[in-house]
Protein backbone atom coordinates (compact mmCIF):
# COMPACT_ATOMS: atom_id res chain seq x y z
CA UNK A 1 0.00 0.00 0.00
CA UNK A 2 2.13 3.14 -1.73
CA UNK A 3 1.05 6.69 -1.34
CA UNK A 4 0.28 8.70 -4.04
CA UNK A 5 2.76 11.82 -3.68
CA UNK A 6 0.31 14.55 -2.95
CA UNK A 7 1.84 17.02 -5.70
CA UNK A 8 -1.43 18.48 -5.73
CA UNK A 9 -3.56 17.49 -2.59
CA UNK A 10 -2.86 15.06 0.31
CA UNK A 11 -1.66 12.24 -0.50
CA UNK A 12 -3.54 9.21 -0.41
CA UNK A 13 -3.11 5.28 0.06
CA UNK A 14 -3.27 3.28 -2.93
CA UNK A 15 -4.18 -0.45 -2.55
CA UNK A 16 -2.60 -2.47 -5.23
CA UNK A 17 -3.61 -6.28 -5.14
CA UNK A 18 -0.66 -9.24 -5.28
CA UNK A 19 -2.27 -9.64 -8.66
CA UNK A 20 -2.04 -6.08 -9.54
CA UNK A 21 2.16 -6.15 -8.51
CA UNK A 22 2.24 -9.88 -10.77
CA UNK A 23 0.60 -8.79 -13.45
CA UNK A 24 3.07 -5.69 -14.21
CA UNK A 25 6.33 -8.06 -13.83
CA UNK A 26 4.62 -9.94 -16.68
CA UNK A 27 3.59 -7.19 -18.50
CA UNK A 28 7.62 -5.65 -18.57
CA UNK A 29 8.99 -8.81 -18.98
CA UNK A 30 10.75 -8.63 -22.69
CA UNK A 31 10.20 -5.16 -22.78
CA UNK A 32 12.75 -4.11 -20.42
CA UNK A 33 15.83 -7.02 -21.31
CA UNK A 34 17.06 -7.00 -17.60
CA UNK A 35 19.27 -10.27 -16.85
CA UNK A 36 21.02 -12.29 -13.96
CA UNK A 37 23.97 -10.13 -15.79
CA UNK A 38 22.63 -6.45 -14.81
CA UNK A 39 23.40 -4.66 -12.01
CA UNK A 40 21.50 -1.57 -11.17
CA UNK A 41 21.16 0.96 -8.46
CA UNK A 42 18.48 1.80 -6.07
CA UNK A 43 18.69 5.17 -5.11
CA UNK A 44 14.81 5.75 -4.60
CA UNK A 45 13.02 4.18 -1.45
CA UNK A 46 11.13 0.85 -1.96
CA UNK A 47 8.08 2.34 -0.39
CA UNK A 48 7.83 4.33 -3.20
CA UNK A 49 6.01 2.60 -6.34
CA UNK A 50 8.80 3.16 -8.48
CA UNK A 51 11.27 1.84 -6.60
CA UNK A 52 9.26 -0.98 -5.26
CA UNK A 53 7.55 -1.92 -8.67
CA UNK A 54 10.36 -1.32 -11.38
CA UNK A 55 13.66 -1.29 -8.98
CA UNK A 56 12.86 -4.16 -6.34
CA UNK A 57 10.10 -6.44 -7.79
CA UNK A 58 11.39 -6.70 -11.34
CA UNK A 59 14.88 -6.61 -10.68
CA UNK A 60 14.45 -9.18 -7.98
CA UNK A 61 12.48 -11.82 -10.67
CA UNK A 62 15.18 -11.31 -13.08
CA UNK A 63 17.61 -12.30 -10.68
CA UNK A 64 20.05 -9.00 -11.54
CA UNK A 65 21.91 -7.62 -8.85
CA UNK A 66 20.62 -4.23 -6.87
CA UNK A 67 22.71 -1.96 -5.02
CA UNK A 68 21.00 0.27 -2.56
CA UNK A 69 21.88 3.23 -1.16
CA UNK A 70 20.18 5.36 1.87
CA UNK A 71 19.98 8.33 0.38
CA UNK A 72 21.02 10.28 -2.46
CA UNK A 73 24.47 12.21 -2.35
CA UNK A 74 25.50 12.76 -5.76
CA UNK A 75 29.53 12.18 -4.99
CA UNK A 76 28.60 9.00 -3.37
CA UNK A 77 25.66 8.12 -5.86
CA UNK A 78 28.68 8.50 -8.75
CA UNK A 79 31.04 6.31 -6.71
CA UNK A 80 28.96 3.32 -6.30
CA UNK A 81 27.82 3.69 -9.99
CA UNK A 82 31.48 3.69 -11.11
CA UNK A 83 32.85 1.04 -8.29
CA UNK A 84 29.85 -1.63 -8.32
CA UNK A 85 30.39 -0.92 -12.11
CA UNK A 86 26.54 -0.51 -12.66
CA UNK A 87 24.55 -1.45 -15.83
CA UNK A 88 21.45 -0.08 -15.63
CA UNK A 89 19.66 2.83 -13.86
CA UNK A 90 16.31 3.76 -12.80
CA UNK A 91 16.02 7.78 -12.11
CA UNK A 92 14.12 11.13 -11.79
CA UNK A 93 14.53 13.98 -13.53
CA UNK A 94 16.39 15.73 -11.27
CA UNK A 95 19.05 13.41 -10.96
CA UNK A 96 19.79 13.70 -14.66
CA UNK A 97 20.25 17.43 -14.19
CA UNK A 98 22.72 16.92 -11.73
CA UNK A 99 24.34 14.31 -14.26
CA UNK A 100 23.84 16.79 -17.35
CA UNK A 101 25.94 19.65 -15.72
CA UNK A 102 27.57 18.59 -12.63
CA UNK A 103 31.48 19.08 -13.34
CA UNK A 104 32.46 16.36 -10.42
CA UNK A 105 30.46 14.12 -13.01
CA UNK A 106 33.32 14.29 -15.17
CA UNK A 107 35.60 12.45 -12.05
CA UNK A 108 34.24 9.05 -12.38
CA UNK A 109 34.24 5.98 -14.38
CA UNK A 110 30.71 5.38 -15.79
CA UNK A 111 31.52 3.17 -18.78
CA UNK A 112 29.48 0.49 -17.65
CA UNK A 113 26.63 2.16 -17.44
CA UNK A 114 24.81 1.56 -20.48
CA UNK A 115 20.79 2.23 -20.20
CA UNK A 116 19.12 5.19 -17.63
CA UNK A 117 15.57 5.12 -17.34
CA UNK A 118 13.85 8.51 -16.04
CA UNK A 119 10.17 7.87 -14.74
CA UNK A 120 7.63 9.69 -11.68
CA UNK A 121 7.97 13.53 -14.04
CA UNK A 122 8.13 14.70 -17.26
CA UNK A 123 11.95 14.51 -18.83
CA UNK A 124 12.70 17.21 -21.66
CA UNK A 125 14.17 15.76 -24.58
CA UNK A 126 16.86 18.19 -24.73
CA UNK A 127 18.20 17.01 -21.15
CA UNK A 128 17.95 13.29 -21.98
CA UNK A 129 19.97 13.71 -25.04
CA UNK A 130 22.92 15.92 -22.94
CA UNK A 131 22.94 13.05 -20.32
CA UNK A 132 23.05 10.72 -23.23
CA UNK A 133 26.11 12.13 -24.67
CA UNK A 134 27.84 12.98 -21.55
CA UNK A 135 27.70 9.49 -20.68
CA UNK A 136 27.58 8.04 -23.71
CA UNK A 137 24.83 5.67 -22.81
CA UNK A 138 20.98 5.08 -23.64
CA UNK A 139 18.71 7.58 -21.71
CA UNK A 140 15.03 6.80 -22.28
CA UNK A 141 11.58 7.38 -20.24
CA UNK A 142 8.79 5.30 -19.17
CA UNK A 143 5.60 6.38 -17.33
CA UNK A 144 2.94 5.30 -15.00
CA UNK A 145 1.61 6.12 -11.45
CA UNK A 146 1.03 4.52 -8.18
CA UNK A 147 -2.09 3.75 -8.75
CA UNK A 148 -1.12 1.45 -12.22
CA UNK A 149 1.36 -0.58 -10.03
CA UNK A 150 3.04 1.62 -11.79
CA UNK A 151 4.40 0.89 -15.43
CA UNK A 152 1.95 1.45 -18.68
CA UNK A 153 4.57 3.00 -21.00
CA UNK A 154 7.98 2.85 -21.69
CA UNK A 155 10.14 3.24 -24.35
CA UNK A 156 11.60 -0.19 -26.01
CA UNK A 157 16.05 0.08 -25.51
CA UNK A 158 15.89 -0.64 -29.33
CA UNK A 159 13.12 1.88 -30.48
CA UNK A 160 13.44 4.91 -28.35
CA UNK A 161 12.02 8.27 -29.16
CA UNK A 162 13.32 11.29 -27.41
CA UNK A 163 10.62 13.37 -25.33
CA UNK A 164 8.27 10.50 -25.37
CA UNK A 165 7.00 9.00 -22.38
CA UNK A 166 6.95 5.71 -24.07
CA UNK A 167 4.67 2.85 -25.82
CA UNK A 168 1.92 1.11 -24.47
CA UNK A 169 3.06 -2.37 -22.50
CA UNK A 170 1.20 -5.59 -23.43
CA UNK A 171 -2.29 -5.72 -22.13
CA UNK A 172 -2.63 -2.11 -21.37
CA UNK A 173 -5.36 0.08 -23.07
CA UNK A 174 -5.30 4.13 -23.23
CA UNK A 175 -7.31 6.37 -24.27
CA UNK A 176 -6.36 10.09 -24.18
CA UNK A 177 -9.99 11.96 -23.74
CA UNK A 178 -11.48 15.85 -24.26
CA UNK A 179 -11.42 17.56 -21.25
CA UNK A 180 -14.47 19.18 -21.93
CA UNK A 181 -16.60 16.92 -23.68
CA UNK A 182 -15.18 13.28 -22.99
CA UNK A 183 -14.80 12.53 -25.88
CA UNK A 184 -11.62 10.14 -27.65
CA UNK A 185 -9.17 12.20 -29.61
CA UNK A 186 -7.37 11.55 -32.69
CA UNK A 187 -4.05 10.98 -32.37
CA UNK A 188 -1.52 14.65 -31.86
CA UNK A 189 -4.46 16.19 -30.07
CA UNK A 190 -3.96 16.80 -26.21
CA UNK A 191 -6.47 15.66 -23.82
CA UNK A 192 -6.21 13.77 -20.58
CA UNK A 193 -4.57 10.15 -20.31
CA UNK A 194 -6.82 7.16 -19.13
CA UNK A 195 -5.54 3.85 -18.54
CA UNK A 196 -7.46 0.23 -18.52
CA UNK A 197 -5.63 -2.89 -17.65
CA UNK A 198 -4.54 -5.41 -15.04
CA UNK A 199 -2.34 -3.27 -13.23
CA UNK A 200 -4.93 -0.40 -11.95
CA UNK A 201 -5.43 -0.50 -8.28
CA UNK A 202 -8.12 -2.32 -6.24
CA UNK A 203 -9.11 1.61 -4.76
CA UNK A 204 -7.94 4.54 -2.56
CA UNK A 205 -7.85 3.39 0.75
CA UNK A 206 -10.85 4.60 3.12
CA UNK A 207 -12.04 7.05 0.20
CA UNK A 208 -14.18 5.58 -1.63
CA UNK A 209 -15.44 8.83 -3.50
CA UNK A 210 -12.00 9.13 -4.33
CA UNK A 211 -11.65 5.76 -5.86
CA UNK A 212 -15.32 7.00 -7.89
CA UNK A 213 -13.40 10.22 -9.30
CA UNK A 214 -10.34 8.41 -10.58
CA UNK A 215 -12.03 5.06 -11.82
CA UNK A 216 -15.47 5.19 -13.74
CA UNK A 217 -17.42 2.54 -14.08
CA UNK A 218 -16.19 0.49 -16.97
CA UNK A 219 -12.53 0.56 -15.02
CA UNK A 220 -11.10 3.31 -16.56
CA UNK A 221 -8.25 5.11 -14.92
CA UNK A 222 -8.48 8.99 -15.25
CA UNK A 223 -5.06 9.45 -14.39
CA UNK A 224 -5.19 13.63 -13.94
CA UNK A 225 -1.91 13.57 -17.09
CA UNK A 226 -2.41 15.76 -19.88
CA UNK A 227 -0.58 14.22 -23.46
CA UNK A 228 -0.62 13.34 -26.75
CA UNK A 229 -0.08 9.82 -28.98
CA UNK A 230 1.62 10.53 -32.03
CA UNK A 231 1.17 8.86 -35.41
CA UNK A 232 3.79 5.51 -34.27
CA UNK A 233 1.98 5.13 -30.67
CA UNK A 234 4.39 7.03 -28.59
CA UNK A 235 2.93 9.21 -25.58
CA UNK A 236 4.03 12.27 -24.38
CA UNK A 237 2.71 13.77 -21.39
CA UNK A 238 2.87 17.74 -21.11
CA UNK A 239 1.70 18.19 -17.69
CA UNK A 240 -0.81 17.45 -14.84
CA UNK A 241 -4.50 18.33 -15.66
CA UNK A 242 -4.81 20.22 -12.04
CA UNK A 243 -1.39 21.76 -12.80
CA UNK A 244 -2.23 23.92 -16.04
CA UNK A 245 -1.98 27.64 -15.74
CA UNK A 246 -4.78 28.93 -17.79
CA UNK A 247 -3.76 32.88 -19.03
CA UNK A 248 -6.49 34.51 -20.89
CA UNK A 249 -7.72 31.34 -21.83
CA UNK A 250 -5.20 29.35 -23.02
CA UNK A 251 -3.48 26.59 -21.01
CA UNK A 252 0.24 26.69 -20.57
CA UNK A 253 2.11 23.36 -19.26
CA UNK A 254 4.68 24.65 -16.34
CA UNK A 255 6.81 21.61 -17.34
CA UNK A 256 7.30 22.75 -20.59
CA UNK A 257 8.36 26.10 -19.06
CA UNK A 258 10.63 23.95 -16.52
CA UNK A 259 11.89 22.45 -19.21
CA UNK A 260 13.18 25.55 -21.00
CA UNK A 261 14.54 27.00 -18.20
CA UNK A 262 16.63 23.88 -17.42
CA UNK A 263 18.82 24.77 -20.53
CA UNK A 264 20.05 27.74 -19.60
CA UNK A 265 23.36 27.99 -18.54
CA UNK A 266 23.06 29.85 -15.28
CA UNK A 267 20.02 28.13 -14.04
CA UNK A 268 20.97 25.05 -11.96
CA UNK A 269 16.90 24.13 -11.43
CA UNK A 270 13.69 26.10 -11.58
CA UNK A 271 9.56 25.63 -11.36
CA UNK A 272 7.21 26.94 -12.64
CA UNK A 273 3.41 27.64 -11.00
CA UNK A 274 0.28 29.71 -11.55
CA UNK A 275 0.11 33.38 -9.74
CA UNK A 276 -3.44 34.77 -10.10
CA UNK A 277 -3.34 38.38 -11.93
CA UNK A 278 -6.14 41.02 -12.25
CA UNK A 279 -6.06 41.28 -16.11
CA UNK A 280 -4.97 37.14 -17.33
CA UNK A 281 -6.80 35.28 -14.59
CA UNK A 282 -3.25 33.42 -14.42
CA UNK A 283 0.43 33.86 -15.25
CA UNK A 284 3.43 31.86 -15.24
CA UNK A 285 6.16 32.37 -12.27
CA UNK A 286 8.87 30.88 -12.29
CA UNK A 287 11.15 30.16 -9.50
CA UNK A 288 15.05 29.45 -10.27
CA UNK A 289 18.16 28.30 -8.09
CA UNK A 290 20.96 29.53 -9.92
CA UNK A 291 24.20 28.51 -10.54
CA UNK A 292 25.58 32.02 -12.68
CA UNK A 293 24.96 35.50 -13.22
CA UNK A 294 21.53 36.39 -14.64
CA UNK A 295 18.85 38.69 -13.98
CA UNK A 296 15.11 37.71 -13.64
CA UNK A 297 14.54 40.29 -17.30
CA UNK A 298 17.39 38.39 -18.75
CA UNK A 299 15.21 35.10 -17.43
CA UNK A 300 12.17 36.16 -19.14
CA UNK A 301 13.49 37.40 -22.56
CA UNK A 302 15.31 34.09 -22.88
CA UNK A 303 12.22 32.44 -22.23
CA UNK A 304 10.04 34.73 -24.71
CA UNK A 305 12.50 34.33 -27.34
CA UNK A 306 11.31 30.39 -27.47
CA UNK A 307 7.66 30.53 -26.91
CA UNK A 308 4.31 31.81 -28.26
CA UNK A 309 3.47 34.84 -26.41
CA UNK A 310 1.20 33.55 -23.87
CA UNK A 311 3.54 31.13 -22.36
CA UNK A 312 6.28 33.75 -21.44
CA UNK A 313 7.11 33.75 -17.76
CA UNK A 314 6.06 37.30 -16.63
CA UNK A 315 7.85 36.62 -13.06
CA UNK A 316 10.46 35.46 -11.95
CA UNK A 317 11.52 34.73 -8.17
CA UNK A 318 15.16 33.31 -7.02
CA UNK A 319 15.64 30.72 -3.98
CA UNK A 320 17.76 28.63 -2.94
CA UNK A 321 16.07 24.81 -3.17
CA UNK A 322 13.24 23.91 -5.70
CA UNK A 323 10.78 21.23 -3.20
CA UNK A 324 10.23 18.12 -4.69
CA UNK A 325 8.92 14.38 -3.54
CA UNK A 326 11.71 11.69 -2.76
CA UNK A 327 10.54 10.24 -6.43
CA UNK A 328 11.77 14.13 -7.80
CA UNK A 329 7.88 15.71 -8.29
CA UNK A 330 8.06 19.10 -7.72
CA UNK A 331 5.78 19.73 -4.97
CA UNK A 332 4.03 22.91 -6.44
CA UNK A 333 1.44 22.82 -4.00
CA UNK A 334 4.33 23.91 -1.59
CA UNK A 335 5.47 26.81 -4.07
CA UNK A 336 1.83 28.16 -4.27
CA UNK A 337 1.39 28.24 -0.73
CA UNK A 338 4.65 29.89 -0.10
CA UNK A 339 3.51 32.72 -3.02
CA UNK A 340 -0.12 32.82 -1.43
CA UNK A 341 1.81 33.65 1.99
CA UNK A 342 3.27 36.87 0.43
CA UNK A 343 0.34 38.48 -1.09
């Protein structure tokens, strides 16, 4: 019994059934080739879907070898990857920002590191492919939630498309659905990501009118995701439906924004969240830990330069730590709070 991370509300427990945890090994199996050969590391906490479901479980029936650690500390993270001469690793987002631009990166022996997988946010394409020629390794997504046991997409080592979230896995249906109307969408058309198969959870525990709002009655998942399925199959989630900043009607992502911000060169991590505004309803914020010299105007016209005009970030706010879940979510709930406080 995970918990859901609470990016957006409390979080809540998610039963998942023996059958639930069974049926997702199966469904992996051949999808990810892990073997008694592999060796991966376990940075993220087994009470945490992710860790439990892809890092522990799978692992574990593939009989590769796992090497945990207690917590994360990137010197000692790159140490054990170089001296247990990993194969294989499971990560967030914010890991492979630290591994796109760290310069003590540059220290260790990482040849035998061949695949990372980044799952539990979004990952910009343009980061994966810097970590993938840094390291000179594959660097490829999956996605799913806690409440999917967790894994419904992932991208195939051999057919890998940058950005994407992944493929569906065998015995997995999705269905990505008009927010307004609820109706399917053809396929390059944004709407919100539901999910039918084996691997959805039993039920919310003690909240059952939660369990009502997330799975309708012919055991579809909404799943809260906003994304797309292009013309081979591949999804790509932009953002979480609850998440969206809506200026003067139109709906910007704050992980694209994240994204952006993540490539420039005196930004070491940044967010992105909705502050109300008299005129737009919303605008984007964005908060930044730097790393260089930059003003917040400097921020914003490098942003505008590479976005329609109603996603440019019209403030900007610097501190020193961006908060985020052990699995790497940005907890935005915390960031709107903390900009509600100052009003």
């Amino acid at each position: 019994m995970p918990y859901s991370s609470g990016t957006t509300g409390l979080p809540k427990g998610v039963m998942l059934t023996h059958y639930n945890m069974v049926a997702n090994i199966c469904q992996t199996d051949g999808l990810e080739p892990i073997n008694e050969n592999d060796k991966l590391i376990a940075v993220l906490p087994f009470y945490h879907i992710y860790g439990m479901g892809v890092i522990l479980n799978i692992s574990l029936y593939h009989g590769a070898t796992v090497v945990t650690l207690p917590r994360f500390d990137l010197e000692q993270f790159l140490k054990t990857l170089q001296d247990y001469g990993v194969t294989r690793a499971h990560l967030v987002p914010p890991i492979l920002v630290a591994l796109a631009k760290h310069p003590m990166v540059d220290k260790f022996d990482l040849s035998k590191l061949g695949r990372i997988t980044s799952g539990a946010a979004p990952l910009s394409a343009d980061l994966a492919q810097a970590v993938a020629t840094r390291l000179n390794c594959i660097v490829k997504q999956g996605y799913g939630l806690t409440e999917t046991s967790p894994v419904t997409h992932i991208n195939p080592d051999d057919h890998i498309r940058p950005g994407a979230a992944g493929m569906l896995i065998r015995n997995t249906e999705c269905r990505i659905v008009d927010l307004e109307s609820g109706a399917d969408l053809e396929t390059n058309a944004q709407g919100e990501v539901w999910i039918r198969g084996p691997q959805v959870m039993k039920g919310y525990l003690n909240n059952t009118g939660a369990t009502e709002i997330t799975i309708d009655p012919e055991g579809w998942l909404h799943t809260g995701d906003i994304g797309y399925v292009d013309d081979d199959g591949f999804l790509f989630v932009v953002d979480r439906l609850k998440e969206l900043i809506k200026y003067k009607g139109y709906q910007v992502a704050p992980a694209e924004l994240e994204a952006l911000l993540l490539t420039h060169p005196a930004i070491a991590d940044a967010a992105v969240i909705p502050c109300p505004d008299e005129e737009a309803g919303e605008v984007p914020k964005a908060f930044v830990v730097l790393k260089g010299d930059v003003t917040a105007d400097e921020i914003m016209a490098y942003v505008a330069e590479r976005v329609a005009p109603y996603k440019k970030i019209r403030r900007v706010e610097v501190i020193e730590q961006i908060p985020k879940s052990l699995s790497g979510k940005i907890l935005r709930r915390v960031l709107v709070e903390k900009e509600r406080a100052q009003m």
